[in-house]
Protein backbone atom coordinates (compact mmCIF):
# COMPACT_ATOMS: atom_id res chain seq x y z
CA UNK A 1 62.58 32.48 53.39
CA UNK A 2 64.71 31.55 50.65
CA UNK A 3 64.91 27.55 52.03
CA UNK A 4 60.64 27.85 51.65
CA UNK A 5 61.16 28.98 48.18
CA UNK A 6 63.93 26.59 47.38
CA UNK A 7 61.04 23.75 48.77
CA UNK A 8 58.43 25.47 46.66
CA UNK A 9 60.34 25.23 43.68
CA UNK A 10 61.77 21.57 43.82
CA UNK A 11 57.89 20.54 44.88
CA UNK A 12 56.54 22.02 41.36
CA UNK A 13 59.06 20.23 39.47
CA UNK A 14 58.66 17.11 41.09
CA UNK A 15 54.19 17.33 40.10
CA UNK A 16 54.88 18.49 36.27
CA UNK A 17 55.17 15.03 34.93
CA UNK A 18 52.63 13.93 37.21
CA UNK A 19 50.36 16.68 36.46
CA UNK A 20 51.29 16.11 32.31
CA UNK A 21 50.41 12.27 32.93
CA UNK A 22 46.99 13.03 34.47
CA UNK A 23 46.29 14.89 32.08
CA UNK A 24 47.61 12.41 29.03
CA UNK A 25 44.77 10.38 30.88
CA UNK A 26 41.62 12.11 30.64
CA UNK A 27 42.65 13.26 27.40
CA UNK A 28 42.63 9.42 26.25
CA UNK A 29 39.18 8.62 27.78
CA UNK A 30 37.49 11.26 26.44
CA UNK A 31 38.79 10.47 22.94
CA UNK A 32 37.57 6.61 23.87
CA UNK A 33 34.33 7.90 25.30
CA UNK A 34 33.78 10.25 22.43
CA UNK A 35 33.93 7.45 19.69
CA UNK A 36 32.00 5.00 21.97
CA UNK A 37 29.34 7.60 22.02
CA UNK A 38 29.59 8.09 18.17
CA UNK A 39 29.55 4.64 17.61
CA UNK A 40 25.86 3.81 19.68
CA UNK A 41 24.31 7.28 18.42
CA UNK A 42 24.86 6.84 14.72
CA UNK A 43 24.42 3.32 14.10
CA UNK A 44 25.33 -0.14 14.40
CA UNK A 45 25.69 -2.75 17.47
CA UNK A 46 26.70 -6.26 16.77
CA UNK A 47 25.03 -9.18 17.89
CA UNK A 48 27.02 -11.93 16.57
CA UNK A 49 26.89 -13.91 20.34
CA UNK A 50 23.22 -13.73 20.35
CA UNK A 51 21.49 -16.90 19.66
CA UNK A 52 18.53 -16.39 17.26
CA UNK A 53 16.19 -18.60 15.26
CA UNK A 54 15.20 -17.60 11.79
CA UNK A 55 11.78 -18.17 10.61
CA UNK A 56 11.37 -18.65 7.08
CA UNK A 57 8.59 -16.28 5.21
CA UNK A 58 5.26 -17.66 4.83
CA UNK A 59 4.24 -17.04 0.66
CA UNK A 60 0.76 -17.54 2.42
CA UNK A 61 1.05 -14.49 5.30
CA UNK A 62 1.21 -11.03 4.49
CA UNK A 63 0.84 -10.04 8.49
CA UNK A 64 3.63 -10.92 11.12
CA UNK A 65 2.79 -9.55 14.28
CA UNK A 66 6.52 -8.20 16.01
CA UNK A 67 7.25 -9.94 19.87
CA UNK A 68 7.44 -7.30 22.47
CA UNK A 69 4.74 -4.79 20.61
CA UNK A 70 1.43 -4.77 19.20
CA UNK A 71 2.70 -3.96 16.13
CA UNK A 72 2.08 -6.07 12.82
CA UNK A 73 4.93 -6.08 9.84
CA UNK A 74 3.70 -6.40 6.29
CA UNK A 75 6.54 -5.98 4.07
CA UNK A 76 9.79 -4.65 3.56
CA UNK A 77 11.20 -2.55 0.57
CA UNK A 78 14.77 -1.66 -0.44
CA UNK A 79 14.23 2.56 -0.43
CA UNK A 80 16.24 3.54 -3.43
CA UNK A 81 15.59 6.70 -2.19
CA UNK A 82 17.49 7.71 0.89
CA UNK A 83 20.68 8.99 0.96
CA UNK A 84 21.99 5.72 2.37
CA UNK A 85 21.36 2.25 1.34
CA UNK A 86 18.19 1.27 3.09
CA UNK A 87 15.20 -0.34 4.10
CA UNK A 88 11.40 0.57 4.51
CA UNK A 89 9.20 -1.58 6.74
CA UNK A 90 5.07 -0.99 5.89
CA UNK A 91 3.49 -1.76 9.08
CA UNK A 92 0.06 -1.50 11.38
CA UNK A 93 0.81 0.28 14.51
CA UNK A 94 -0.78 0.63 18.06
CA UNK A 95 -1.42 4.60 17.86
CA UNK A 96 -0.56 5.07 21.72
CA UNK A 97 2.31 2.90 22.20
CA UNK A 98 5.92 4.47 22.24
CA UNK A 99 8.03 2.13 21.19
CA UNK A 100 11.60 2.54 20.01
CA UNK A 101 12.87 0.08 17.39
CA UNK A 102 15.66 -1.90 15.93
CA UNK A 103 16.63 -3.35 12.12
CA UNK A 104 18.13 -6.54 12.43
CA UNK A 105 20.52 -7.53 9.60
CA UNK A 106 22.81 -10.47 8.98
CA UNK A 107 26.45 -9.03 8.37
CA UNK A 108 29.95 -10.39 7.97
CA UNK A 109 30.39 -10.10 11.47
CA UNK A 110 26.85 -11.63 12.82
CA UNK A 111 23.72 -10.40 13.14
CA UNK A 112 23.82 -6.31 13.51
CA UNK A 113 21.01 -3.77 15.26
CA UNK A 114 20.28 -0.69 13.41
CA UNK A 115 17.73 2.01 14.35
CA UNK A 116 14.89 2.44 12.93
CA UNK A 117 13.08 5.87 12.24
CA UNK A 118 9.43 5.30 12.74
CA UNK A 119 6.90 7.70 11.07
CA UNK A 120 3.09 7.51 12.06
CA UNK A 121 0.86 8.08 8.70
CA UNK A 122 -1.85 10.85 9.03
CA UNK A 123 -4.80 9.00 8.16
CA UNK A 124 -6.25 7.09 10.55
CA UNK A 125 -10.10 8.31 11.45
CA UNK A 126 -9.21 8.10 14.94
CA UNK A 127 -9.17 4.45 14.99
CA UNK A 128 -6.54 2.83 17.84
CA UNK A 129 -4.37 1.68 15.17
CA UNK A 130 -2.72 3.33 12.43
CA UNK A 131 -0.76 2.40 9.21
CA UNK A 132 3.38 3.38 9.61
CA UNK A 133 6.40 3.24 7.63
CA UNK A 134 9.88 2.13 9.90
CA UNK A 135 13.14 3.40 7.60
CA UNK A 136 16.59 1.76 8.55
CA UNK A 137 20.22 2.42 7.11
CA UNK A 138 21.78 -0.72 6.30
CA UNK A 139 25.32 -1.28 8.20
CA UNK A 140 28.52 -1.23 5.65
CA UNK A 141 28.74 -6.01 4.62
CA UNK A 142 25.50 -6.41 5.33
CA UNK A 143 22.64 -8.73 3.59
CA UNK A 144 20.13 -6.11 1.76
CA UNK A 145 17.57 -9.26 1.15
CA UNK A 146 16.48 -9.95 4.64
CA UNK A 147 16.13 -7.64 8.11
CA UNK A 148 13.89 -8.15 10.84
CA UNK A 149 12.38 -5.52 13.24
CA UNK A 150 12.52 -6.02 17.08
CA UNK A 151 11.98 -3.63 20.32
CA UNK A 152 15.09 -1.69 21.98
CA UNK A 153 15.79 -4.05 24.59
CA UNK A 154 13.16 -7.18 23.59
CA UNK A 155 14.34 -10.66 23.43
CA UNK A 156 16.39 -11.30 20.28
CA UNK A 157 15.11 -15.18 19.95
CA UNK A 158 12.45 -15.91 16.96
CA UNK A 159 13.14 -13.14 15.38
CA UNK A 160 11.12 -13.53 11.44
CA UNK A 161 13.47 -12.33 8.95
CA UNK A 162 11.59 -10.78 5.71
CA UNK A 163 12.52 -10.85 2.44
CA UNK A 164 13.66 -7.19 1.01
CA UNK A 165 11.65 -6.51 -1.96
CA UNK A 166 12.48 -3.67 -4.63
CA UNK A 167 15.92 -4.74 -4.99
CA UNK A 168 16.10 -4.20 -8.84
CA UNK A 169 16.05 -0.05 -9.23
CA UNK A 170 13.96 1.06 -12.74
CA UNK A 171 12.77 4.55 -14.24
CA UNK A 172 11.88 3.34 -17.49
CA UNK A 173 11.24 0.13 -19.16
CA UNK A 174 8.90 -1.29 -16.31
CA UNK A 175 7.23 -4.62 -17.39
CA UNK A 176 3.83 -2.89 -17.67
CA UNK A 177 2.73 0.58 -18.42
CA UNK A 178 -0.86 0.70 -15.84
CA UNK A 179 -1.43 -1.42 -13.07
CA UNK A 180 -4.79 -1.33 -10.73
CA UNK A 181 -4.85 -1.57 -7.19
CA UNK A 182 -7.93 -2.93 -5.41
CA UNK A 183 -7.20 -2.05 -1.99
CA UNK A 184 -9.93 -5.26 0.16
CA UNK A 185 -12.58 -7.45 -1.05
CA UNK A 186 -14.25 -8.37 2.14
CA UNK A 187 -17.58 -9.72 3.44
CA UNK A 188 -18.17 -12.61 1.19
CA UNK A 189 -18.18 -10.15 -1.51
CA UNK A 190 -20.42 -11.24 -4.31
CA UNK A 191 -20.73 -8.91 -6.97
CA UNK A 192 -19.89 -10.86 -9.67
CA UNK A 193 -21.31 -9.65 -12.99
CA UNK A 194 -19.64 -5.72 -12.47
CA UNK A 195 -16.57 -7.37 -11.13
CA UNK A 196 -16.10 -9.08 -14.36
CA UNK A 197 -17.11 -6.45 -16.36
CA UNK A 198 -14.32 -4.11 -14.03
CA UNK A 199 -11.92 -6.87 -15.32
CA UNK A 200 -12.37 -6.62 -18.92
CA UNK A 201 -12.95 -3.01 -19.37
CA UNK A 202 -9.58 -2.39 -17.61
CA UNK A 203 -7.89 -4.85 -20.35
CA UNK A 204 -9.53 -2.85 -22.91
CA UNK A 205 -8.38 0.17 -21.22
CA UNK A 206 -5.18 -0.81 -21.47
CA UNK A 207 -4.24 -2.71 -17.69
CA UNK A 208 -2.02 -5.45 -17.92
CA UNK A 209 -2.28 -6.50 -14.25
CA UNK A 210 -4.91 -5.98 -10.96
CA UNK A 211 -3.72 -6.55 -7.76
CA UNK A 212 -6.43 -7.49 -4.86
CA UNK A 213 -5.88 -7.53 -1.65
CA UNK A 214 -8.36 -10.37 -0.41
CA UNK A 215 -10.18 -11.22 2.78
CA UNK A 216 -13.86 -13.14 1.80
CA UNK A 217 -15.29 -13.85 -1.35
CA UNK A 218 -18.36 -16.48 -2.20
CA UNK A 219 -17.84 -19.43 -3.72
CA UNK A 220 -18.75 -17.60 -7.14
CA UNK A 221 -16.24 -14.80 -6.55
CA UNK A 222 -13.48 -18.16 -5.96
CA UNK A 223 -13.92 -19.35 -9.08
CA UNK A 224 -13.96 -15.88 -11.08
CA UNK A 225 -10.40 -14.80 -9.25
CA UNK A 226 -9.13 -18.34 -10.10
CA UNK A 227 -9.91 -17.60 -14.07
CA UNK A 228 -8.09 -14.09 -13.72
CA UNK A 229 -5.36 -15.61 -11.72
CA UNK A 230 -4.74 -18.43 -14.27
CA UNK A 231 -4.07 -16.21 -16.92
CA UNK A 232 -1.99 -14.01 -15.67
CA UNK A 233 -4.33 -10.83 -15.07
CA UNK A 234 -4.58 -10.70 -10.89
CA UNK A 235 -2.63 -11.22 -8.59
CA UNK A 236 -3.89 -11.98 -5.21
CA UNK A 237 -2.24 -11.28 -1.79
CA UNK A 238 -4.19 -12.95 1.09
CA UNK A 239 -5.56 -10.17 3.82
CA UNK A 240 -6.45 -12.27 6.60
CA UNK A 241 -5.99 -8.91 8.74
CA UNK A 242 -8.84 -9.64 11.04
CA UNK A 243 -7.14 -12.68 12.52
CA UNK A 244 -4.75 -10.11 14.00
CA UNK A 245 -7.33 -7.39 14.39
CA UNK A 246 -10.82 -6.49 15.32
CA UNK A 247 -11.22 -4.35 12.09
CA UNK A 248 -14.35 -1.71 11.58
CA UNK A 249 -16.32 -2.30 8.24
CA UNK A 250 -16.76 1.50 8.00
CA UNK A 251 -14.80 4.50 7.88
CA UNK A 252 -16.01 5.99 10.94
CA UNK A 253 -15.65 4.66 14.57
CA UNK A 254 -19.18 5.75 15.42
CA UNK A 255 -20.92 3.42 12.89
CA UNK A 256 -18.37 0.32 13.03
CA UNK A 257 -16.36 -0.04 15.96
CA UNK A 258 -13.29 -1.84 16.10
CA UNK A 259 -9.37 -1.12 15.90
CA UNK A 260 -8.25 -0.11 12.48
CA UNK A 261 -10.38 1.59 9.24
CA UNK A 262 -12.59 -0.29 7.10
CA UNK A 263 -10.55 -3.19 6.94
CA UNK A 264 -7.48 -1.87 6.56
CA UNK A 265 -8.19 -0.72 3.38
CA UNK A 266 -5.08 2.33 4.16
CA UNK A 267 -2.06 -0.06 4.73
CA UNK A 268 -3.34 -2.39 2.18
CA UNK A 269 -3.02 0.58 -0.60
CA UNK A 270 0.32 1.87 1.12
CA UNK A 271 1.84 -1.81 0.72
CA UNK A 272 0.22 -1.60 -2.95
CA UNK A 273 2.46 1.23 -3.64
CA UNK A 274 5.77 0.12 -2.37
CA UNK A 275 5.03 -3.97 -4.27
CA UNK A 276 4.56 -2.25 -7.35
CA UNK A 277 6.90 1.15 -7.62
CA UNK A 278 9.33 -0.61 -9.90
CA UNK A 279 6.43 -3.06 -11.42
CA UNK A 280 4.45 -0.80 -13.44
CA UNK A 281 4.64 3.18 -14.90
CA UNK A 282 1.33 3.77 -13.42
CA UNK A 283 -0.94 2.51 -10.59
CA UNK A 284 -4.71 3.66 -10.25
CA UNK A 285 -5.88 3.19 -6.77
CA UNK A 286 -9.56 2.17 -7.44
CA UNK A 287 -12.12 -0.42 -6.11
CA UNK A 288 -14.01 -3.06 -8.45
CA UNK A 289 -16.87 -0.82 -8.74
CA UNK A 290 -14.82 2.03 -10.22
CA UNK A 291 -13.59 2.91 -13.72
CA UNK A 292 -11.58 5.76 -14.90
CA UNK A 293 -12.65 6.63 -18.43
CA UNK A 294 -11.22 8.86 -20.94
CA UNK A 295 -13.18 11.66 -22.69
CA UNK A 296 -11.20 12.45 -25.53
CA UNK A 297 -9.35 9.61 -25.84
CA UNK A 298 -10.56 5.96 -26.00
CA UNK A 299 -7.39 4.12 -23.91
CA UNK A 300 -5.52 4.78 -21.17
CA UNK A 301 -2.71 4.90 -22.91
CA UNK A 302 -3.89 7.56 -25.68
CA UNK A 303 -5.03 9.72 -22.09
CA UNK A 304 -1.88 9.60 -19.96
CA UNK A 305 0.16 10.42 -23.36
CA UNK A 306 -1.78 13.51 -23.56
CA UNK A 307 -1.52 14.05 -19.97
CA UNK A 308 2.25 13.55 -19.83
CA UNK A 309 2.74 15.78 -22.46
CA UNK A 310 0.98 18.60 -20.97
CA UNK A 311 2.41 17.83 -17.12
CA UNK A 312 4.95 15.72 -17.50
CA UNK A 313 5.80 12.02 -16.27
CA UNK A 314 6.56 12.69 -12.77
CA UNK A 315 2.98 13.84 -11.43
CA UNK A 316 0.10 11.64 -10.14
CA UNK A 317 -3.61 12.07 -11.26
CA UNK A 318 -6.54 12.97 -8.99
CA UNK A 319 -9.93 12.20 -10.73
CA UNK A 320 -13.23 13.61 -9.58
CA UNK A 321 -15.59 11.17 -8.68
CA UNK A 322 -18.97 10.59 -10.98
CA UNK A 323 -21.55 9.10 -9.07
CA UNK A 324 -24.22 6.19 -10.45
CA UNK A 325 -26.85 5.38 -8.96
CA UNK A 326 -27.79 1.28 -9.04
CA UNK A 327 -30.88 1.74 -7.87
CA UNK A 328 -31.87 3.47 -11.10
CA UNK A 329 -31.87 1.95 -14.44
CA UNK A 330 -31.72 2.85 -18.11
CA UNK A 331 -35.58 2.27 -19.76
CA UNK A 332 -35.51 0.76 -22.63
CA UNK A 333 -33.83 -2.74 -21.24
CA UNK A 334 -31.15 -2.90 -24.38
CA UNK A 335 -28.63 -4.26 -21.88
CA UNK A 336 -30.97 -6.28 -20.08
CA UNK A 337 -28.92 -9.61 -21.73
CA UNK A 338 -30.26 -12.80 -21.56
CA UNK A 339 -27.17 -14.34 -21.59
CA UNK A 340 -25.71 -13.02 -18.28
CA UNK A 341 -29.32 -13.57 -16.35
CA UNK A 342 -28.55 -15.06 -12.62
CA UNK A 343 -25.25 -13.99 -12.76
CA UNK A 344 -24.87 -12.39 -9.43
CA UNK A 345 -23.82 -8.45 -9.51
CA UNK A 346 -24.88 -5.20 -11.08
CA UNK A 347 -24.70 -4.80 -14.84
CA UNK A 348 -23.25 -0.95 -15.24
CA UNK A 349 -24.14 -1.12 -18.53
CA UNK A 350 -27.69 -0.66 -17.13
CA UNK A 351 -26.88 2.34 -15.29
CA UNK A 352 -26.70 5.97 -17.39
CA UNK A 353 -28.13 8.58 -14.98
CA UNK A 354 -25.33 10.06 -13.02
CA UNK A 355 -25.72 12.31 -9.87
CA UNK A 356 -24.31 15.94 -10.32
CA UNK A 357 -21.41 17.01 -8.77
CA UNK A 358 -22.28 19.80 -6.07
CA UNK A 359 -19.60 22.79 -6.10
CA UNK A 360 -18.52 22.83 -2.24
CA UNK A 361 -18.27 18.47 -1.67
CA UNK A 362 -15.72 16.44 0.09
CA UNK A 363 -13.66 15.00 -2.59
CA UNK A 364 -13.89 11.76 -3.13
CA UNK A 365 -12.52 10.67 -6.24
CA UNK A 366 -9.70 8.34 -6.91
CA UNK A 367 -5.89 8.76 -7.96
CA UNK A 368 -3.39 7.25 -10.59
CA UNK A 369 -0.04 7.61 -9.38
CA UNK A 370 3.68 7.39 -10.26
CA UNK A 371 4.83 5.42 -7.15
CA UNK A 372 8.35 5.81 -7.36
CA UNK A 373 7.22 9.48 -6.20
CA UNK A 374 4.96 8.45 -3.11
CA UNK A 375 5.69 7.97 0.30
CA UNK A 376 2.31 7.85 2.08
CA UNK A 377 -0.90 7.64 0.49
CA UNK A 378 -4.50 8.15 1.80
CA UNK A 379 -7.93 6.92 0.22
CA UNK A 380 -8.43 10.11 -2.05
CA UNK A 381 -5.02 11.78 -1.45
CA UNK A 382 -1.56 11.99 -1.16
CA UNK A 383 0.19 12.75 2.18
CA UNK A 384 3.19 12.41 1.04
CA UNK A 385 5.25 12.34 -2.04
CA UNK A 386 8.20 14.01 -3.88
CA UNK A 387 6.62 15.76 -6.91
CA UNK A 388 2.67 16.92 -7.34
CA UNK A 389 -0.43 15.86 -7.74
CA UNK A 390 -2.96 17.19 -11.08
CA UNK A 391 -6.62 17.49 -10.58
CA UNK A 392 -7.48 15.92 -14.01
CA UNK A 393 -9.47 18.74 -16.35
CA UNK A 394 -13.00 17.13 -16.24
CA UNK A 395 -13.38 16.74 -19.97
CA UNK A 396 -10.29 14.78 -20.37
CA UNK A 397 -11.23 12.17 -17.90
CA UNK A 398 -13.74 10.99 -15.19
CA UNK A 399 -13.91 8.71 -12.25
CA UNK A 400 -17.03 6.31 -12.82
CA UNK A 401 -18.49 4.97 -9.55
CA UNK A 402 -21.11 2.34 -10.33
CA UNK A 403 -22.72 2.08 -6.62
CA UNK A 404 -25.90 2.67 -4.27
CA UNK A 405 -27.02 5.96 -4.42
CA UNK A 406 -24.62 8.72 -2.55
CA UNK A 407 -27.02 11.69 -2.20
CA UNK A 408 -30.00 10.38 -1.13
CA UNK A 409 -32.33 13.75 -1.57
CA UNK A 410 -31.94 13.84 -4.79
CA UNK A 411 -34.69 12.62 -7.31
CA UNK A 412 -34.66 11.24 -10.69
CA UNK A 413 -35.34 14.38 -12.31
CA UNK A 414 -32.33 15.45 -10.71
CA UNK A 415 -29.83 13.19 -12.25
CA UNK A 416 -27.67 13.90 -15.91
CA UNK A 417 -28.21 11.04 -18.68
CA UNK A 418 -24.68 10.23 -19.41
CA UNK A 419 -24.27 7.15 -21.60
CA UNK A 420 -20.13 7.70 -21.96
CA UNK A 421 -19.46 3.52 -21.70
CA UNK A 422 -21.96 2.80 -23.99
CA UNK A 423 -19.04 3.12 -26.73
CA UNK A 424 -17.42 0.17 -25.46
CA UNK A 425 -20.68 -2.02 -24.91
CA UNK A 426 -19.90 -4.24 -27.85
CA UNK A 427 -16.09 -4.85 -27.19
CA UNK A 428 -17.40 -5.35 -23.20
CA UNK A 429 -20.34 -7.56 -24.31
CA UNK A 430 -18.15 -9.67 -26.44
CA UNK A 431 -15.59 -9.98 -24.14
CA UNK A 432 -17.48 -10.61 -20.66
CA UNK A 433 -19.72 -13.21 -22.37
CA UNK A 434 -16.60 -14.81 -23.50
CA UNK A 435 -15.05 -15.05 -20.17
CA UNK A 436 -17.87 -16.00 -18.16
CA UNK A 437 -18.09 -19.39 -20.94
CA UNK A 438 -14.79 -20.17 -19.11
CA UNK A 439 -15.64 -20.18 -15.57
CA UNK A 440 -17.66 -22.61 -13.90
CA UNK A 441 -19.45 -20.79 -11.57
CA UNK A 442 -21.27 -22.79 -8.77
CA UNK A 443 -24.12 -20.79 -8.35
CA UNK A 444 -24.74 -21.76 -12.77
CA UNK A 445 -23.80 -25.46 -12.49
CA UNK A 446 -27.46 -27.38 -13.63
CA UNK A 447 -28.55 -29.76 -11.29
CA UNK A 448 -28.29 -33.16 -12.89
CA UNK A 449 -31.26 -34.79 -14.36
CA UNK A 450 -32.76 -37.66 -12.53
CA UNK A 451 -33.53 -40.63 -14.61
CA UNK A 452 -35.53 -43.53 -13.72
């Protein structure tokens, strides 16, 4: 008995260190596995042996369709607002396809893989695709002015590297106070006389710069862009979407088919927000055919001073929309002006009677908004943003939609005689005349004279 315990004895003394040194082990690996596990959940992997081509950017190609998905890129933005230094991807995304994706970004150490949070905007009238937004952290000694986006797992070879925009940071001083935003001209669009007159009456408004995302004009249309272009009012970003897409030309499935809304008229106005958040104090989100006009004020300017000082600078603007009918006209003919006859288009100047607004109606009007406050934008609303939105008091300021007629059971004698833009004919009539001497329009060339 006491031999077995003697045995017993020596045999625990002779595991202990073994026993400790096991132990020592495991202890080590799980501190190794712990920070390996770290490491691939909250960031970075570097890629510095993979062998990858760099495409250039195209100045000419907004769209760059990502290998391995169906998704299409369209720009990426520092986001001075995360908590980390960042960037945003805009995007068009295939609505059923899970993908998971990586930020590449050239570092000291190679090319690093960070993850990318993908969000899925809410408006997209049930069309397959939908506009998103991809955010990734940029690692610590890495390049903010390029990243490209691949799939988890997708061959890293011809990967397109876009430029970061948004790098400069501003909340005051911005090179212009009011921007527009015309989200697609499409269709061979013609309307050439209101366009112009859309032009000018945002200058005298108090716009310093229109941006217009293009698809098909007419020849006319080409030669009226090229004037605003050439001095320094528009700015044109090609929108050749439908070479990557079958797009619908309406907003509904059922009366258009095809893959994405009416021309992608919702990523083209999310992309508008993010190119110009540190461009401009103020962007209206409006179409040619649309003006927003003060009531008690005469400029834009005079309005939103008013406006600030009542809400503050930080809000965005929802105006009601104010419906005109082209199909009727204003009697006596006073605008019916000799000197813009053939000039393709709809005079608005012609058009006074106004359909009321019903008090239960889908609203439809149009927004100015501070975009350093947006995330996500819709047609007529915000999804998402940081601050509010104001419904503007209806005597301060109204949308004006110069169009075909929207409720088609009402009559004449049901419309209200509102002749609000006839106090800026003269500075319009002036003005348009003036610029419509400097274009050369084909459709208004004379035919030369034969002799014999």
């Amino acid at each position: 008995m006491r031999l077995f315990a003697v045995c017993s004895y020596l045999s625990r003394q002779h595991r202990a260190p073994r026993a400790r040194k096991w132990r020592s082990r495991i202890a080590l690996g799980s501190a190794i596995l712990f920070i390996y596990l770290f490491y691939c959940s909250s960031q970075w992997f570097v890629l510095s042996n993979v062998q990858v081509t760099k495409r250039a950017d195209s100045t000419n190609r907004i769209l760059t369709p990502v290998n391995g998905s169906k998704m299409l890129l369209l720009n990426a933005y520092y986001e001075h607002r995360a908590w980390n230094s960042s960037v945003r991807f805009i995007t068009i995304a295939w609505r059923s396809e899970k993908v998971d994706y990586n930020c590449i970004f050239s570092c000291n150490k190679g090319l690093v893989s960070s993850p990318a949070k993908l969000t899925a905007h809410k408006t997209h009238f049930w069309f397959p695709y939908v506009t998103a937004d991809l955010l990734c952290e940029i690692p610590p000694g890495c390049s903010r002015r390029r990243a490209a986006l691949t799939p988890v797992g997708a061959s890293m070879v011809n990967l397109t590297f876009l430029q970061v925009h948004n790098l400069q940071y501003r909340q005051s001083n911005f090179p212009v106070e009011f921007t527009v935003c015309h989200s697609t001209m499409f269709n061979k669009y013609n309307n050439v006389l209101q366009f112009v007159q859309a032009m000018e009456m945002y200058q005298i408004l108090g716009a310093k710069r229109v941006v217009l995302y293009k698809t098909s004009c007419s020849p006319d249309m080409e030669e009226v862009l090229r004037y605003y272009s050439d001095i320094g009012l528009l700015e044109i970003v090609p929108w050749h979407i439908d070479k990557y897409i079958k797009v619908s030309s309406s907003w509904i499935s059922s009366e258009s088919p095809g893959d994405l809304h009416y021309n992608g008229q919702i990523p083209a106005l999310n992309d508008c927000i993010y190119r110009n958040m540190y461009r401009t104090k103020y962007l209206f989100m409006q179409d040619p055919d649309e003006i927003i006009v003060p009531l008690k004020n005469v400029t834009w300017h005079e309005m939103f001073s008013t406006l600030d000082e009542k809400y503050g600078s930080d809000v965005s603007y929802y105006f009601e929309n104010n419906v005109f009918p082209t199909q009727e006209f204003e009697e006596s003919g006073k605008f019916n002006l000799s000197q813009w006859a053939g000039i393709p288009g709809f005079n608005f100047l012609q058009h006074v009677l106004r359909e009321p607004i019903p008090k239960r109606h889908f609203t439809t009007g149009k927004l100015v908004v501070n975009p350093r406050r947006i995330f996500e934008i819709g047609v007529h609303t915000i999804k998402r943003q940081s601050h509010r939105t104001v419904e503007v008091p209806y005597d301060l300021g109204r949308l004006f939609h110069i169009r075909r007629r929207k409720n088609t059971n009402l009559k004449k004698k049901d419309l209200v005689m509102d002749k609000t833009l006839w106090r800026y004919a003269p500075e319009i009539i002036r003005s348009v005349t003036d610029a419509l001497s400097k274009m050369d329009l084909p459709s208004q060339r004379q035919k030369p004279t034969l002799r014999f």
